[in-house]
PDB file of N, CA and C in Angstrom:
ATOM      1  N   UNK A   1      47.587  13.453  12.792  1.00  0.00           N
ATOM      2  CA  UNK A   1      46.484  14.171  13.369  1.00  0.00           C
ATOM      3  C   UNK A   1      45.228  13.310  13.252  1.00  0.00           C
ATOM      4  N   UNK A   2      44.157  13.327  14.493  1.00  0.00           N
ATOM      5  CA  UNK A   2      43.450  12.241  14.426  1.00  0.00           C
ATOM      6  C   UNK A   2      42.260  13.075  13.731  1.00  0.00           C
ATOM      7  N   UNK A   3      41.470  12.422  13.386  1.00  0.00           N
ATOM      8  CA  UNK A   3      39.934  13.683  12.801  1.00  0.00           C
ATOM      9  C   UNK A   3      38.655  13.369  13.945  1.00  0.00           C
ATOM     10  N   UNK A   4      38.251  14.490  13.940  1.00  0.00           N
ATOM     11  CA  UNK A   4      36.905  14.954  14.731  1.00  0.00           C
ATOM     12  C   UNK A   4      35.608  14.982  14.253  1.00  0.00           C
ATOM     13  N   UNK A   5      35.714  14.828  13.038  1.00  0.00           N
ATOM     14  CA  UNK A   5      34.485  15.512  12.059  1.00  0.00           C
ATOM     15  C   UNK A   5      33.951  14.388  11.184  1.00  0.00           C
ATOM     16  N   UNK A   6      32.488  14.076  11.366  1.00  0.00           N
ATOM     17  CA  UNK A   6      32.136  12.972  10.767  1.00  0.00           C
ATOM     18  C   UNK A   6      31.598  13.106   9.202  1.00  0.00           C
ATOM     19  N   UNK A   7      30.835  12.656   8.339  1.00  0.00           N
ATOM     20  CA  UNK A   7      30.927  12.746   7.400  1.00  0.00           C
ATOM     21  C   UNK A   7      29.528  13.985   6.603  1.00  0.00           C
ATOM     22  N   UNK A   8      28.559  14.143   7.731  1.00  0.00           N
ATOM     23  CA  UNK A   8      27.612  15.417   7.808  1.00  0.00           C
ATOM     24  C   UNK A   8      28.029  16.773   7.793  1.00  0.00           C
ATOM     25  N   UNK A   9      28.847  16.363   8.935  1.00  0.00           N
ATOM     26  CA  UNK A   9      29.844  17.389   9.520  1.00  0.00           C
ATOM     27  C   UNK A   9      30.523  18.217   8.148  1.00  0.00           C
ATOM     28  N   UNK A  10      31.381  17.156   7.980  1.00  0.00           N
ATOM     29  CA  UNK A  10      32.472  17.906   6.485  1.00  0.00           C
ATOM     30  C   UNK A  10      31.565  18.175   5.553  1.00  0.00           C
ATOM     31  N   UNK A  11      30.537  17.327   4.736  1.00  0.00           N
ATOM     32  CA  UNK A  11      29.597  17.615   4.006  1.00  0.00           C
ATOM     33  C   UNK A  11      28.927  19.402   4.047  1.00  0.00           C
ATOM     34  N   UNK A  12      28.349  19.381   5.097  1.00  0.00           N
ATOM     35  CA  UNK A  12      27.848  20.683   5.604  1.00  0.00           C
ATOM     36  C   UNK A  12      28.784  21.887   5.315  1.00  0.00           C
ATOM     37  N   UNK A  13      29.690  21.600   6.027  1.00  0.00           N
ATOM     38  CA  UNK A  13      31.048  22.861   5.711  1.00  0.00           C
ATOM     39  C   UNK A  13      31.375  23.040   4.342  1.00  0.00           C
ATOM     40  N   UNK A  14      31.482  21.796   3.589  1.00  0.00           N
ATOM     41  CA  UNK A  14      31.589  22.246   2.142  1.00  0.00           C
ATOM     42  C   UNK A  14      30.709  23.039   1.612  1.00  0.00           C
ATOM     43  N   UNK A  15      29.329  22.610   1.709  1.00  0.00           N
ATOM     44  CA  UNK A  15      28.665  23.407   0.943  1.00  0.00           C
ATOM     45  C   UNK A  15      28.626  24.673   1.234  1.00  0.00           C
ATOM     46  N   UNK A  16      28.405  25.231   2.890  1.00  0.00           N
ATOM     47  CA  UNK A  16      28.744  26.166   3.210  1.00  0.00           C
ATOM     48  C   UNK A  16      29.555  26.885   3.120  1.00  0.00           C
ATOM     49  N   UNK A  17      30.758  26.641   2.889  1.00  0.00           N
ATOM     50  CA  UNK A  17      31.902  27.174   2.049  1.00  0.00           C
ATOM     51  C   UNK A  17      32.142  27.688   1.021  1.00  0.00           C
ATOM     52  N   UNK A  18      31.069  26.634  -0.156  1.00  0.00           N
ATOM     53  CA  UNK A  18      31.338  27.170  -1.379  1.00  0.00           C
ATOM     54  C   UNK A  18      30.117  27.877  -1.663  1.00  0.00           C
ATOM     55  N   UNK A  19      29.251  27.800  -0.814  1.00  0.00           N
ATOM     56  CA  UNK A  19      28.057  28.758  -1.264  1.00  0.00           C
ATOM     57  C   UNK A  19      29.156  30.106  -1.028  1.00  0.00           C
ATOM     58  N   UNK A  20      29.591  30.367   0.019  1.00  0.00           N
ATOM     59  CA  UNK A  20      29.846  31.908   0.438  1.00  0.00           C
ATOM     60  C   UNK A  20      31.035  32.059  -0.486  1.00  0.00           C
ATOM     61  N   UNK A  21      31.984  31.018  -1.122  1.00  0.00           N
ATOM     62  CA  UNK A  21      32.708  31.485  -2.358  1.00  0.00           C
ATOM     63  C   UNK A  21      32.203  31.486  -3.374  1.00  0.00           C
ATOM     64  N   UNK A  22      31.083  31.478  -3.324  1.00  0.00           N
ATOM     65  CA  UNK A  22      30.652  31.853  -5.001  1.00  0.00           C
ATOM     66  C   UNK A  22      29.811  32.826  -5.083  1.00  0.00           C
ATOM     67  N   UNK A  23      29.186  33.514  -3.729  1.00  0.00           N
ATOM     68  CA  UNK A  23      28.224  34.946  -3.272  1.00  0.00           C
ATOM     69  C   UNK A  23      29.830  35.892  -3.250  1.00  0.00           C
ATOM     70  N   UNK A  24      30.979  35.305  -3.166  1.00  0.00           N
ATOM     71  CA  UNK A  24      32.192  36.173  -3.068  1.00  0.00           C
ATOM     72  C   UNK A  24      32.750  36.654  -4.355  1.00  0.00           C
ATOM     73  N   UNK A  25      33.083  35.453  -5.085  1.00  0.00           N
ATOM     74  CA  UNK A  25      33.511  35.648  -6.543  1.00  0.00           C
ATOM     75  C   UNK A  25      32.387  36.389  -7.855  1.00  0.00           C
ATOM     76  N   UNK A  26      31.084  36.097  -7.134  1.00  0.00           N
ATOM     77  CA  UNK A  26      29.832  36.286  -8.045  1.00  0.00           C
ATOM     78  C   UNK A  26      29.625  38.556  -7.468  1.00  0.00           C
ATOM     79  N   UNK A  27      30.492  39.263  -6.648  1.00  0.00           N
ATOM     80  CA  UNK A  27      30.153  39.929  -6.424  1.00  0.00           C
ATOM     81  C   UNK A  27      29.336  40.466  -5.691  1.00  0.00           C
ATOM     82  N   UNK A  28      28.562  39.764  -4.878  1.00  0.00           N
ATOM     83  CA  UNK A  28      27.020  39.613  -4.136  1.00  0.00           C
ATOM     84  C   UNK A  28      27.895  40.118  -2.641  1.00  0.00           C
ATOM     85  N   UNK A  29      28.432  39.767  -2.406  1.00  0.00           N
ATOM     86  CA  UNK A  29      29.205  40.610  -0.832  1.00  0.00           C
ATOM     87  C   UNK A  29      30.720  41.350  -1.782  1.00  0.00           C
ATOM     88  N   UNK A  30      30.485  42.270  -0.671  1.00  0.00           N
ATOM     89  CA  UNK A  30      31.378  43.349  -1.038  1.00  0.00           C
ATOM     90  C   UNK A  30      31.961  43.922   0.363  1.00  0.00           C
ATOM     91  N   UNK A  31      32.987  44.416   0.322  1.00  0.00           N
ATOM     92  CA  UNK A  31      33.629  45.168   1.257  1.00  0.00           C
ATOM     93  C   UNK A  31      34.385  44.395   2.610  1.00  0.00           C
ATOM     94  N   UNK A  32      33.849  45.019   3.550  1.00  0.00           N
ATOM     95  CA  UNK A  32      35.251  44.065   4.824  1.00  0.00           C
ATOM     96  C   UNK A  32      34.116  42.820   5.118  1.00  0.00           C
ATOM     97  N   UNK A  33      32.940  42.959   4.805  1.00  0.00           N
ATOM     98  CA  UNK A  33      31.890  41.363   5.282  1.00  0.00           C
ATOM     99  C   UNK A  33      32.231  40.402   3.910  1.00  0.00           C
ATOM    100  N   UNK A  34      32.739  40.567   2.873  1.00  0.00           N
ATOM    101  CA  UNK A  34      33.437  39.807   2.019  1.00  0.00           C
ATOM    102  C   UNK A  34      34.604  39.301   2.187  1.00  0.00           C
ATOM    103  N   UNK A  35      35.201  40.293   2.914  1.00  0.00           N
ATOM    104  CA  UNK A  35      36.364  39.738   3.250  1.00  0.00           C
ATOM    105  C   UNK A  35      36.473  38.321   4.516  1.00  0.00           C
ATOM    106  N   UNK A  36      35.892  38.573   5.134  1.00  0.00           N
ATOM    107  CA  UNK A  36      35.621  38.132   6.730  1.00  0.00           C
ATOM    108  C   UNK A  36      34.885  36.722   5.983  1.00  0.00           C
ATOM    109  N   UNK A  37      33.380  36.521   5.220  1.00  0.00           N
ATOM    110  CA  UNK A  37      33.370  35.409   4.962  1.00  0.00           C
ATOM    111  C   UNK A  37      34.047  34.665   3.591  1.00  0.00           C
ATOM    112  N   UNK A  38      34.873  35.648   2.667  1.00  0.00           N
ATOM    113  CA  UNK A  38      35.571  34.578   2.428  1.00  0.00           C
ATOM    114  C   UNK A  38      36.482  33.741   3.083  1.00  0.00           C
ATOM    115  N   UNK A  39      36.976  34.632   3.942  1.00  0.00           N
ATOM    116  CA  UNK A  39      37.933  33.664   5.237  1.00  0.00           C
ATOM    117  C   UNK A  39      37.052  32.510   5.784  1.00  0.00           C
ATOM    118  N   UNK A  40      35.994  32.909   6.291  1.00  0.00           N
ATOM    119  CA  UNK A  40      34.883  31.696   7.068  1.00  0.00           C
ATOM    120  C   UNK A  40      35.591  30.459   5.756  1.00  0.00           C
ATOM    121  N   UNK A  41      34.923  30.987   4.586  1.00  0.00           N
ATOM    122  CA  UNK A  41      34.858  29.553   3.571  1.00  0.00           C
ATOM    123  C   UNK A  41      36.160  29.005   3.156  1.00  0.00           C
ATOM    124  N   UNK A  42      37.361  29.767   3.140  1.00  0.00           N
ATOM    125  CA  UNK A  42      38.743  28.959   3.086  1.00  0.00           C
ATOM    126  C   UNK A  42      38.479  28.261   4.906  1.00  0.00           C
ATOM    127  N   UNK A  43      38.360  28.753   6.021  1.00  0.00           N
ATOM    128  CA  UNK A  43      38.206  28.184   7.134  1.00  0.00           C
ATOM    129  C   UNK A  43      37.779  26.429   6.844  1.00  0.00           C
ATOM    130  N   UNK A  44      36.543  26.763   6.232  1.00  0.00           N
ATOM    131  CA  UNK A  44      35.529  25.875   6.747  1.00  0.00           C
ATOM    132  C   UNK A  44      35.720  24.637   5.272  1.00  0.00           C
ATOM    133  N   UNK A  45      36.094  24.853   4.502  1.00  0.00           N
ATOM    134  CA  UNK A  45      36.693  23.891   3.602  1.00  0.00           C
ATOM    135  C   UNK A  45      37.991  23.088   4.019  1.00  0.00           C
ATOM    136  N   UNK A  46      39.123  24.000   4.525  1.00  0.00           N
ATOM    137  CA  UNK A  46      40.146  23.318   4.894  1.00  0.00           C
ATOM    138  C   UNK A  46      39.788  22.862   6.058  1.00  0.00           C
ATOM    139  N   UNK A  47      38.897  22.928   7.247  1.00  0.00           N
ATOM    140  CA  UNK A  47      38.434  22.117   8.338  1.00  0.00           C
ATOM    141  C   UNK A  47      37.788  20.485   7.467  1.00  0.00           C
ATOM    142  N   UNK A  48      37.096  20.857   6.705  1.00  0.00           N
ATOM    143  CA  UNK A  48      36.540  19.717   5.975  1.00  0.00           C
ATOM    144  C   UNK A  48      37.513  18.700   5.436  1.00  0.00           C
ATOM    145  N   UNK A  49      38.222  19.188   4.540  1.00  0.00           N
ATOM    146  CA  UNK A  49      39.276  18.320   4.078  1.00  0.00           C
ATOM    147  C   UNK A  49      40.164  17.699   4.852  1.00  0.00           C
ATOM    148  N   UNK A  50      40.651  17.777   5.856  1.00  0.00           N
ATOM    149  CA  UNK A  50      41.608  17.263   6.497  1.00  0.00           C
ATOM    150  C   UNK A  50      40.494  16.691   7.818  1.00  0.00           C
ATOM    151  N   UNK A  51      39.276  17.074   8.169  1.00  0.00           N
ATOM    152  CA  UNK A  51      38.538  16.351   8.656  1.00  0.00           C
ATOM    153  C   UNK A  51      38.841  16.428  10.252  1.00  0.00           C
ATOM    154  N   UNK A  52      39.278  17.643  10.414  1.00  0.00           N
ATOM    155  CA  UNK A  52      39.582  17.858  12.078  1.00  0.00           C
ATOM    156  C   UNK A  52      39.170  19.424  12.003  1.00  0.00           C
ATOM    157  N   UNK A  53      38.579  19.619  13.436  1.00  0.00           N
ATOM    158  CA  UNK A  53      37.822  21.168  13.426  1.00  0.00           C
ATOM    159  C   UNK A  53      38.795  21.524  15.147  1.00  0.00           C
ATOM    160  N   UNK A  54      39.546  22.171  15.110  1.00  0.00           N
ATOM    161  CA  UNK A  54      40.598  22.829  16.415  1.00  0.00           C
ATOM    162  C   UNK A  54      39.688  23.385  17.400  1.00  0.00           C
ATOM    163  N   UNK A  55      38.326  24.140  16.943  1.00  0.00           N
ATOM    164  CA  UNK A  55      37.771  24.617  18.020  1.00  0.00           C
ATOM    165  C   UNK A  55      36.307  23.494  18.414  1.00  0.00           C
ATOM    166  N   UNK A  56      36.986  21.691  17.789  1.00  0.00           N
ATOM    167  CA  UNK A  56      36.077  20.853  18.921  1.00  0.00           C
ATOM    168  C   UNK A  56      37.020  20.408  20.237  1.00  0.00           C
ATOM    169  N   UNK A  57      37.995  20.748  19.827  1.00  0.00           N
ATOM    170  CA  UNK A  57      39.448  20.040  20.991  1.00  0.00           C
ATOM    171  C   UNK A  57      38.800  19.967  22.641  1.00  0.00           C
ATOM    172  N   UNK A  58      38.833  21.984  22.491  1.00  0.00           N
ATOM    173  CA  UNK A  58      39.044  22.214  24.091  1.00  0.00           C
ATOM    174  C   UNK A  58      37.128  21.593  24.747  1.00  0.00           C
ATOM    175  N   UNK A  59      36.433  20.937  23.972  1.00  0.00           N
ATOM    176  CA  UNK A  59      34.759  20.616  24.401  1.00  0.00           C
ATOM    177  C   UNK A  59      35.028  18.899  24.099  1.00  0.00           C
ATOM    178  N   UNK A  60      35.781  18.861  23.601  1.00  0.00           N
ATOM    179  CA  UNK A  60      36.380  16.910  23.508  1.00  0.00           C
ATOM    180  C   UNK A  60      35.070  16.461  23.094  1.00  0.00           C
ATOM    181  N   UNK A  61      34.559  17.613  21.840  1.00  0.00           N
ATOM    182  CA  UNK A  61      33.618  17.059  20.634  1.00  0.00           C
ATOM    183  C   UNK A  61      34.309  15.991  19.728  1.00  0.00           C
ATOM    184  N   UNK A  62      33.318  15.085  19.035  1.00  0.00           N
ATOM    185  CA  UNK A  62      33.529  14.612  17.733  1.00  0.00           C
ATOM    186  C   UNK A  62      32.106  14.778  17.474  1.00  0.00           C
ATOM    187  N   UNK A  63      31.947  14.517  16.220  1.00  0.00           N
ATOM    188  CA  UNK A  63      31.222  14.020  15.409  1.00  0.00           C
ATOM    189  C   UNK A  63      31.040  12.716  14.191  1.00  0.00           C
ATOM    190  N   UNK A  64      32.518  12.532  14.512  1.00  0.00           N
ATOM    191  CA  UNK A  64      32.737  11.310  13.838  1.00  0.00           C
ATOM    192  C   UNK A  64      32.185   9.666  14.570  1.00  0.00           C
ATOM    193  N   UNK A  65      31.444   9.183  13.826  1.00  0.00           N
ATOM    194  CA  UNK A  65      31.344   7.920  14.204  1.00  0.00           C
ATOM    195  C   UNK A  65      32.214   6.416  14.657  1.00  0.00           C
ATOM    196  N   UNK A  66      31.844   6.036  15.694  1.00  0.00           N
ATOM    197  CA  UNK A  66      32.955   5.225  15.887  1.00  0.00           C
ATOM    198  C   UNK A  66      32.774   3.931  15.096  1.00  0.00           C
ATOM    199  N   UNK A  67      33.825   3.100  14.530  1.00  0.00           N
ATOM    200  CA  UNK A  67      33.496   1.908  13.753  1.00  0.00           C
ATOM    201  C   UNK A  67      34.178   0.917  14.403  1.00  0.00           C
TER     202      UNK A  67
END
């Protein structure tokens, strides 16, 4: 699998990720909007890590730099 996502890109999602898992685990969201963004932040971490995002495909985004 080739990657899409440059190194801002993944950066960004992490933090964003783990901010909303730790407003999750810390109790601060509650109910079905807890539910919904802890999904966002497993989303948006495992987009990061593997460094490909599925919904840049069908817009034939990157963000990755070419070297």
């Amino acid at each position: 699998m080739f990657q899409n996502m440059g190194v801002y890109d993944r950066l960004g999602r992490v933090i964003v990720g783990l901010v909303l898992g730790g407003l999750y685990f810390a109790g601060v969201l509650q109910g079905t909007v807890a539910i919904v963004l802890a999904v966002v932040a497993v989303v948006l971490i495992g987009t990061s890590a593997v460094g490909f995002c599925p919904a840049y495909l069908p817009f034939k985004f990157s963000t990755k730099t070419k070297s």
